[in-house]
N, C-alpha and C. Protein backbone atom coordinates (compact mmCIF):
# COMPACT_ATOMS: atom_id res chain seq x y z
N UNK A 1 125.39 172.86 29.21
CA UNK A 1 124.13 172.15 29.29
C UNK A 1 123.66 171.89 27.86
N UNK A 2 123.35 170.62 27.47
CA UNK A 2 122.64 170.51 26.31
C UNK A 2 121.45 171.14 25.87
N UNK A 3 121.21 170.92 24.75
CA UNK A 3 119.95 171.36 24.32
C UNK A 3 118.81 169.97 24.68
N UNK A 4 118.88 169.12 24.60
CA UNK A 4 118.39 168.21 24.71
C UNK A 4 117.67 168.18 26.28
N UNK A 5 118.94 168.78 26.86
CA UNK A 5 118.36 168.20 28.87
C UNK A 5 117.82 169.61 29.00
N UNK A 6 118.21 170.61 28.36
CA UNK A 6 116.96 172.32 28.34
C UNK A 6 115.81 171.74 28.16
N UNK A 7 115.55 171.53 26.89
CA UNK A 7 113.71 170.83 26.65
C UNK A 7 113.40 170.05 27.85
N UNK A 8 114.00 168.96 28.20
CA UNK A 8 113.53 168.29 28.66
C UNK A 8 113.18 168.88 30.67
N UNK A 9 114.61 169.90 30.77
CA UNK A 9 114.16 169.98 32.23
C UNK A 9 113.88 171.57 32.47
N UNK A 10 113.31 172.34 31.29
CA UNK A 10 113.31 173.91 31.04
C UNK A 10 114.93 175.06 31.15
N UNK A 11 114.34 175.96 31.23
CA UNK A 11 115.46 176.95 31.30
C UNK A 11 116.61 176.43 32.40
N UNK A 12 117.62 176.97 31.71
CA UNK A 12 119.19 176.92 32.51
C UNK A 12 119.17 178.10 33.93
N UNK A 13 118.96 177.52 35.23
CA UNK A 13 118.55 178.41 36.00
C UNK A 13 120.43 178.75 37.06
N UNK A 14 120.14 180.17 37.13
CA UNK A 14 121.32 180.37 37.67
C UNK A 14 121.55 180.42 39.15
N UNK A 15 122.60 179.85 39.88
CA UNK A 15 122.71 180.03 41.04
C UNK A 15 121.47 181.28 41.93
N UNK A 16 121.34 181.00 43.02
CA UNK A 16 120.44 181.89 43.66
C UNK A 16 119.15 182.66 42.91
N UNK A 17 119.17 182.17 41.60
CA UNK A 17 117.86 182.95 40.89
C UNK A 17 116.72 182.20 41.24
N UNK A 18 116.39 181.23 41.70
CA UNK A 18 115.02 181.07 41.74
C UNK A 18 114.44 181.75 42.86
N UNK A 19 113.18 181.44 42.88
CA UNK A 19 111.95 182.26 43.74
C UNK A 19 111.84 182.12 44.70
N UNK A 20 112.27 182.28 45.92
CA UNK A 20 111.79 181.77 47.08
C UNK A 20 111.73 182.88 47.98
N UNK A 21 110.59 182.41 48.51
CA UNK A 21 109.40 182.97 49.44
C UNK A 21 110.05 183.30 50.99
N UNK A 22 110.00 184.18 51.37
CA UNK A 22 110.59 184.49 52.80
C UNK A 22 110.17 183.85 53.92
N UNK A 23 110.74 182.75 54.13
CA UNK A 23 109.76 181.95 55.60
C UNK A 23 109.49 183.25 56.48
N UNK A 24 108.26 183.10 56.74
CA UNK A 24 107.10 184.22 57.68
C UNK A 24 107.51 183.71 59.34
N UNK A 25 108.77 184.10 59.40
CA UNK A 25 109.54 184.05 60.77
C UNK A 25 108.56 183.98 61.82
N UNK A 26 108.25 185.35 62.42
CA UNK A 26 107.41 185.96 63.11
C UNK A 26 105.74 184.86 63.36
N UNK A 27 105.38 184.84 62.29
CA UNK A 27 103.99 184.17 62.83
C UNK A 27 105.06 182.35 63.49
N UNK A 28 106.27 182.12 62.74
CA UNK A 28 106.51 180.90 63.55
C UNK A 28 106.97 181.09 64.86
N UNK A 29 107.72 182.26 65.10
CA UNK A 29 107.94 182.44 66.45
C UNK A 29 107.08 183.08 67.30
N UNK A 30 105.78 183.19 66.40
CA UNK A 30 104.41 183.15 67.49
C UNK A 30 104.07 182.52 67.69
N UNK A 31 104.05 181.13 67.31
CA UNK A 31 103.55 179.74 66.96
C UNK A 31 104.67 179.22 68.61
N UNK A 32 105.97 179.53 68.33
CA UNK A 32 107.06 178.86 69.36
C UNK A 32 106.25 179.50 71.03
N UNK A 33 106.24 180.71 70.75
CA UNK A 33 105.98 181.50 72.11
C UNK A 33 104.61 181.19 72.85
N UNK A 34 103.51 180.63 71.84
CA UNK A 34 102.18 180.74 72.12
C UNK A 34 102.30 178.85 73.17
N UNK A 35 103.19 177.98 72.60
CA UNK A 35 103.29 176.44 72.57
C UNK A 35 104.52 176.65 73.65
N UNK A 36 104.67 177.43 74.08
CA UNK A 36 106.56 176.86 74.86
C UNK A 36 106.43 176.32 75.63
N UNK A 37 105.35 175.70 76.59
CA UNK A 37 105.35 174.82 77.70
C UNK A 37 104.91 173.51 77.00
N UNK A 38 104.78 173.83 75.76
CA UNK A 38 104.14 171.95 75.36
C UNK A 38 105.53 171.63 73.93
N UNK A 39 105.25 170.36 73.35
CA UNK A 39 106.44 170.06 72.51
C UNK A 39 106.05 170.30 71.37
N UNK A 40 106.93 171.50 70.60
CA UNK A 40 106.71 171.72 69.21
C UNK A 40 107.35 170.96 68.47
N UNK A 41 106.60 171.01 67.34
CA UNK A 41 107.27 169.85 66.39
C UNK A 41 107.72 170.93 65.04
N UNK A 42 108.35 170.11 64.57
CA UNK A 42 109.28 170.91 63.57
C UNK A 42 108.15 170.86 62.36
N UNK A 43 107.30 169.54 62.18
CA UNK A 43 106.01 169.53 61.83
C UNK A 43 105.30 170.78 61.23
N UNK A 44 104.94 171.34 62.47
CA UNK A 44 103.50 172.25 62.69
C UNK A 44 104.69 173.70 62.43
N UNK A 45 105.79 173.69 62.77
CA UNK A 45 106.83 174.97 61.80
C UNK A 45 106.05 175.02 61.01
N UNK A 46 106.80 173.83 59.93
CA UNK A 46 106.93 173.88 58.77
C UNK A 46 105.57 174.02 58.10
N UNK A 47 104.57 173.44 58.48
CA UNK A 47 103.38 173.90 57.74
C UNK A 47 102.78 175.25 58.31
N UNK A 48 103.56 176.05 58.98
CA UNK A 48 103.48 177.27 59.27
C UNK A 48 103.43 178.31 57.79
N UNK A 49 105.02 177.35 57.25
CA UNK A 49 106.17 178.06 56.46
C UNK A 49 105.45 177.50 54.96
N UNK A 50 104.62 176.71 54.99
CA UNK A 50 103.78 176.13 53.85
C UNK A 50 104.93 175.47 52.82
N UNK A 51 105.51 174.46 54.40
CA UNK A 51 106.69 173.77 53.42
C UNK A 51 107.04 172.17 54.24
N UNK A 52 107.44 171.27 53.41
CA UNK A 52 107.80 169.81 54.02
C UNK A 52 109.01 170.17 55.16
N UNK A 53 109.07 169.26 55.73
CA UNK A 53 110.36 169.21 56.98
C UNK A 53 111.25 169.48 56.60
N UNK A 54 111.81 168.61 55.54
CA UNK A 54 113.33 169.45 55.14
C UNK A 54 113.36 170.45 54.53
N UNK A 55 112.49 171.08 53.63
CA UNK A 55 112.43 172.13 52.82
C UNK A 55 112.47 173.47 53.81
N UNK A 56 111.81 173.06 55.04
CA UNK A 56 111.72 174.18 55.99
C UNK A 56 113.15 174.27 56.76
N UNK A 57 113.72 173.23 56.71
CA UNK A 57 114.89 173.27 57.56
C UNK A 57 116.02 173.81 56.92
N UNK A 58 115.82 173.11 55.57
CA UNK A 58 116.97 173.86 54.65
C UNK A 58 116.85 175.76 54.56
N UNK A 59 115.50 176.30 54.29
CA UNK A 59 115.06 177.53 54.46
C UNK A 59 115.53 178.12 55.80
N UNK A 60 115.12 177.30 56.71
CA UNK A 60 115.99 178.30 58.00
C UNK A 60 117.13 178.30 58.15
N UNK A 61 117.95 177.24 58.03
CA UNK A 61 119.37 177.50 57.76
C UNK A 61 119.96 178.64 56.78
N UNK A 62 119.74 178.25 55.68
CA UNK A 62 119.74 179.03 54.79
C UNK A 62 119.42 181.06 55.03
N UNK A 63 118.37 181.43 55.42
CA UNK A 63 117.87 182.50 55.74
C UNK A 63 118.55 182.90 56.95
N UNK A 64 118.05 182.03 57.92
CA UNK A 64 118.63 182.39 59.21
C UNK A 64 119.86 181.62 60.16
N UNK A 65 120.52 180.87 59.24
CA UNK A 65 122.10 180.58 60.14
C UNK A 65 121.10 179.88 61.13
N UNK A 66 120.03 179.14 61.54
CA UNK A 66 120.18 178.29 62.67
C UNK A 66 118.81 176.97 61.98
N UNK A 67 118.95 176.38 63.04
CA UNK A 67 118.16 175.16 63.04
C UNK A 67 116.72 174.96 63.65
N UNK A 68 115.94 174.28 63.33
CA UNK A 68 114.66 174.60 64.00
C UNK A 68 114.60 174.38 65.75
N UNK A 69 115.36 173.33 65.56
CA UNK A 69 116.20 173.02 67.15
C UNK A 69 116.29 174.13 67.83
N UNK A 70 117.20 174.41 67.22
CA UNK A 70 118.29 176.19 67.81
C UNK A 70 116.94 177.33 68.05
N UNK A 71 116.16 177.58 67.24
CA UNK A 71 115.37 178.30 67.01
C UNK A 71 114.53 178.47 68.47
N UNK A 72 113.80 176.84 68.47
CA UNK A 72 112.59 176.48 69.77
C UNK A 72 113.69 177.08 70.98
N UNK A 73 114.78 176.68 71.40
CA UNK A 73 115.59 177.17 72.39
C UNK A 73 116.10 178.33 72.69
N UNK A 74 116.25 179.19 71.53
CA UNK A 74 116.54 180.43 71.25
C UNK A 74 115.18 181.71 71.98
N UNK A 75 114.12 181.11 71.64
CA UNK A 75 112.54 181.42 71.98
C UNK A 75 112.26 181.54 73.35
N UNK A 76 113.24 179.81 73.84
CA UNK A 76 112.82 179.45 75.41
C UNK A 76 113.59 180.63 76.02
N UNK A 77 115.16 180.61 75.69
CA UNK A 77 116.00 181.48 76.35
C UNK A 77 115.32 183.26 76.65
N UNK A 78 115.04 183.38 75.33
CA UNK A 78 114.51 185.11 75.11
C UNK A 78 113.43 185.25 76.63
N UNK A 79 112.48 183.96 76.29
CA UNK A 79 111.28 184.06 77.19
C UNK A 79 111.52 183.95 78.89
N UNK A 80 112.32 183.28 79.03
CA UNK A 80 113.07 182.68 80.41
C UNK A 80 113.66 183.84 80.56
N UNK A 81 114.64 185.01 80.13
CA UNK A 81 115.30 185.91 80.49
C UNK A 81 114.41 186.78 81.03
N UNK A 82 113.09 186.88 80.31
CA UNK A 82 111.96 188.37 80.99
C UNK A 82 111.66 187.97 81.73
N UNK A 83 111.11 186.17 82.13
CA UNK A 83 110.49 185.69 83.32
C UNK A 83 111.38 186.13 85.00
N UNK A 84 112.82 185.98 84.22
CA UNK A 84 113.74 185.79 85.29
C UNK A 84 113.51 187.33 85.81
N UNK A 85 113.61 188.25 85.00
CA UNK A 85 114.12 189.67 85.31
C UNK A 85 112.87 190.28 85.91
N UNK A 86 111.38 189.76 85.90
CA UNK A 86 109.97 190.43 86.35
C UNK A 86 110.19 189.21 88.02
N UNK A 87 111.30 188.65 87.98
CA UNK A 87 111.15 187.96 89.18
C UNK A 87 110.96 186.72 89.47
N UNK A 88 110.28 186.10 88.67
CA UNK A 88 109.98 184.75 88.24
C UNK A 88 111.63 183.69 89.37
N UNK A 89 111.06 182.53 90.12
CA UNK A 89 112.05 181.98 89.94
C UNK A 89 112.84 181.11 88.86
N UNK A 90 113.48 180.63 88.94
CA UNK A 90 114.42 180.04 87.89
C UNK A 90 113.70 178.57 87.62
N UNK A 91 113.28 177.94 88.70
CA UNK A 91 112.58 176.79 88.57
C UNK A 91 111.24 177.16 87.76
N UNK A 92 110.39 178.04 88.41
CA UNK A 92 109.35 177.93 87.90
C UNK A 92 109.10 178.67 86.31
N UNK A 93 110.73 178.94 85.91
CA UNK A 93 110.81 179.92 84.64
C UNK A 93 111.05 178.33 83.71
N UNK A 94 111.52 178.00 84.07
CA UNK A 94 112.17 176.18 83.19
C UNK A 94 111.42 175.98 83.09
N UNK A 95 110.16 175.76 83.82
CA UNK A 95 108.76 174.98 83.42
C UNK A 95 108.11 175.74 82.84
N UNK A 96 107.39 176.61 82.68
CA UNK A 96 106.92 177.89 82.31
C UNK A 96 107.20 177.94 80.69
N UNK A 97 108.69 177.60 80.50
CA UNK A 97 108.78 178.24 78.98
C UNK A 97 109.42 176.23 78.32
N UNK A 98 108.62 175.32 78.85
CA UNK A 98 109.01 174.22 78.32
C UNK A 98 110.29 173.28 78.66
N UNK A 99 111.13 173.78 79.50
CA UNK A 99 112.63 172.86 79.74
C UNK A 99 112.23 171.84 80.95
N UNK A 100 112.65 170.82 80.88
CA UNK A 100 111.91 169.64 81.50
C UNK A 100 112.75 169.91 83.49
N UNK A 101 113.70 170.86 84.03
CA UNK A 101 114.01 171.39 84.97
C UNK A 101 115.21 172.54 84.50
N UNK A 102 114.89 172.92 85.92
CA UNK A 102 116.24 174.16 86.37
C UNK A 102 117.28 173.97 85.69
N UNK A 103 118.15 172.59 85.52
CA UNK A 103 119.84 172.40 85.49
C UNK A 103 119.61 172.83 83.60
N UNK A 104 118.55 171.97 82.93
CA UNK A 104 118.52 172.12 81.87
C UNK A 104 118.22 173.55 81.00
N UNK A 105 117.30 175.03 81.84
CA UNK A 105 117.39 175.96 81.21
C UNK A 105 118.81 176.40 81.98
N UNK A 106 119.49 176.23 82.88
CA UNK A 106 120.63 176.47 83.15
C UNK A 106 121.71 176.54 82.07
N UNK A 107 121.34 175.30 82.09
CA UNK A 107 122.76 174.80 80.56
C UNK A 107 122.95 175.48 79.69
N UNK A 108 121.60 175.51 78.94
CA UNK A 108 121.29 176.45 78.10
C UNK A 108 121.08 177.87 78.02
N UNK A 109 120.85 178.59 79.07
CA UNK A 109 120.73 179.90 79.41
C UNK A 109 122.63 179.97 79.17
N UNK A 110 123.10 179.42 80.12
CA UNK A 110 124.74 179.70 79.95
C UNK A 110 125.01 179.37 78.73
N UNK A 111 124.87 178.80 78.05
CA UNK A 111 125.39 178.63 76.72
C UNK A 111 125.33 179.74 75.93
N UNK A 112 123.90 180.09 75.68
CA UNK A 112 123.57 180.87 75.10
C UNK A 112 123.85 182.93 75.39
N UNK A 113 123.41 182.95 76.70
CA UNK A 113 124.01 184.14 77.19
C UNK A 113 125.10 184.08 77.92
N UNK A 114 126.03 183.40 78.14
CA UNK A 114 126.87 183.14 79.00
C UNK A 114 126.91 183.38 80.40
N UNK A 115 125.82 183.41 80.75
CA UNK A 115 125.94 183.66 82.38
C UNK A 115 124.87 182.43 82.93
N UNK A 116 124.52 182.98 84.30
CA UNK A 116 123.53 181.82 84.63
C UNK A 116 122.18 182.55 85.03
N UNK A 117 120.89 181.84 85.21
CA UNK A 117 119.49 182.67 85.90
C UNK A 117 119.43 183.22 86.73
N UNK A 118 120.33 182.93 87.60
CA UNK A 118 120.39 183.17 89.51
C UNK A 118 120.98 184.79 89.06
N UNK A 119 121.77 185.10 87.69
CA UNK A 119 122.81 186.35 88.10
C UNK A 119 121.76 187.00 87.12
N UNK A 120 120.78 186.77 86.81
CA UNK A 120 119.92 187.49 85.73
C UNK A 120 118.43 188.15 86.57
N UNK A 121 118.19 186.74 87.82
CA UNK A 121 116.73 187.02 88.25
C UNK A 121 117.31 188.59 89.68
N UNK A 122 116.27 188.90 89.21
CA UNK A 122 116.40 190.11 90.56
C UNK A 122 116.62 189.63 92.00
N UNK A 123 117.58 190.55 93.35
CA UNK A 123 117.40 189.85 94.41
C UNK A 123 115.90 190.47 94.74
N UNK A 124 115.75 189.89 96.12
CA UNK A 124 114.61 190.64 96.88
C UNK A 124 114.75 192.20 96.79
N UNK A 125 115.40 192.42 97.25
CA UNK A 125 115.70 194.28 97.02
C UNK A 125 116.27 194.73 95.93
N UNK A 126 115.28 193.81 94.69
CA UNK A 126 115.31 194.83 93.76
C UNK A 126 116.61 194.92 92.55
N UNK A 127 117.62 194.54 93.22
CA UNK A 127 119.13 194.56 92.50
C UNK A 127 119.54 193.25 91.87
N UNK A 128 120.29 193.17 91.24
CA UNK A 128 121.02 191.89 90.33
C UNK A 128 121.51 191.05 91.58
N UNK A 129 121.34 189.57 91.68
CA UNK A 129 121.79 188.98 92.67
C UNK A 129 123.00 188.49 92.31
N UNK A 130 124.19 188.21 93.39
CA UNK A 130 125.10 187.65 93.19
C UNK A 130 125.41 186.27 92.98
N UNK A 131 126.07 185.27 91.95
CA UNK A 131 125.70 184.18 91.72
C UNK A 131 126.12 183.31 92.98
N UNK A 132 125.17 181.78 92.75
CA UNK A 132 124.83 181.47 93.22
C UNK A 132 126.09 179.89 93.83
């Protein structure tokens, strides 16, 4: 690096040395949990994270290996699994935590945990039901 482009653009900064601030996870995934039946915007994240859209996106990748995408769905799934297991049906768990029907937290429930709601929600008596 020159001396010339030092003055002009300060110190020679080294890989991973600069400052950055720990996106405040938690208050965003209070933010996800408090909103899951309505549409979060990557928006209202990021000025969670007291940062522009991409700056926040690059930060969660970065920090946490996923996407703000991944994240909102990740939230739905967690939330949809307790709904399922206190009994909740599967329909009224999709709506409940934001997925526009059944097939769609389906998809995603299997993706994500690999199984499906039907083998997660309790039967009537109490026990794991057999899928469906």
């Amino acid at each position: 690096m020159s001396s010339k482009h030092s003055q002009r653009h300060g110190q020679r900064r080294l890989p991973g040395a600069t400052l950055r601030a720990a996106l405040p996870i938690e208050a965003i995934r209070t933010h996800i949990r408090t909103n899951l039946s309505e549409r979060i915007r990557v928006s209202d994240m990021a000025h969670i994270a007291g940062l522009d859209v991409f700056k926040f996106a690059r930060a969660l990748r970065r920090e946490f290996q996923t996407t703000p995408y991944a994240l909102v769905i990740a939230t739905r799934i967690e939330v949809a699994e307790h709904l399922l297991r206190s009994g909740m049906s599967a329909a009224d768990a999709a709506q409940s935590v934001g997925f526009c029907d059944q097939s769609h937290l389906t998809r995603h429930f299997r993706r994500r945990l690999g199984t499906t709601p039907s083998k997660i929600r309790p039967a009537c008596n109490g026990e794991a039901s057999i899928g469906r």
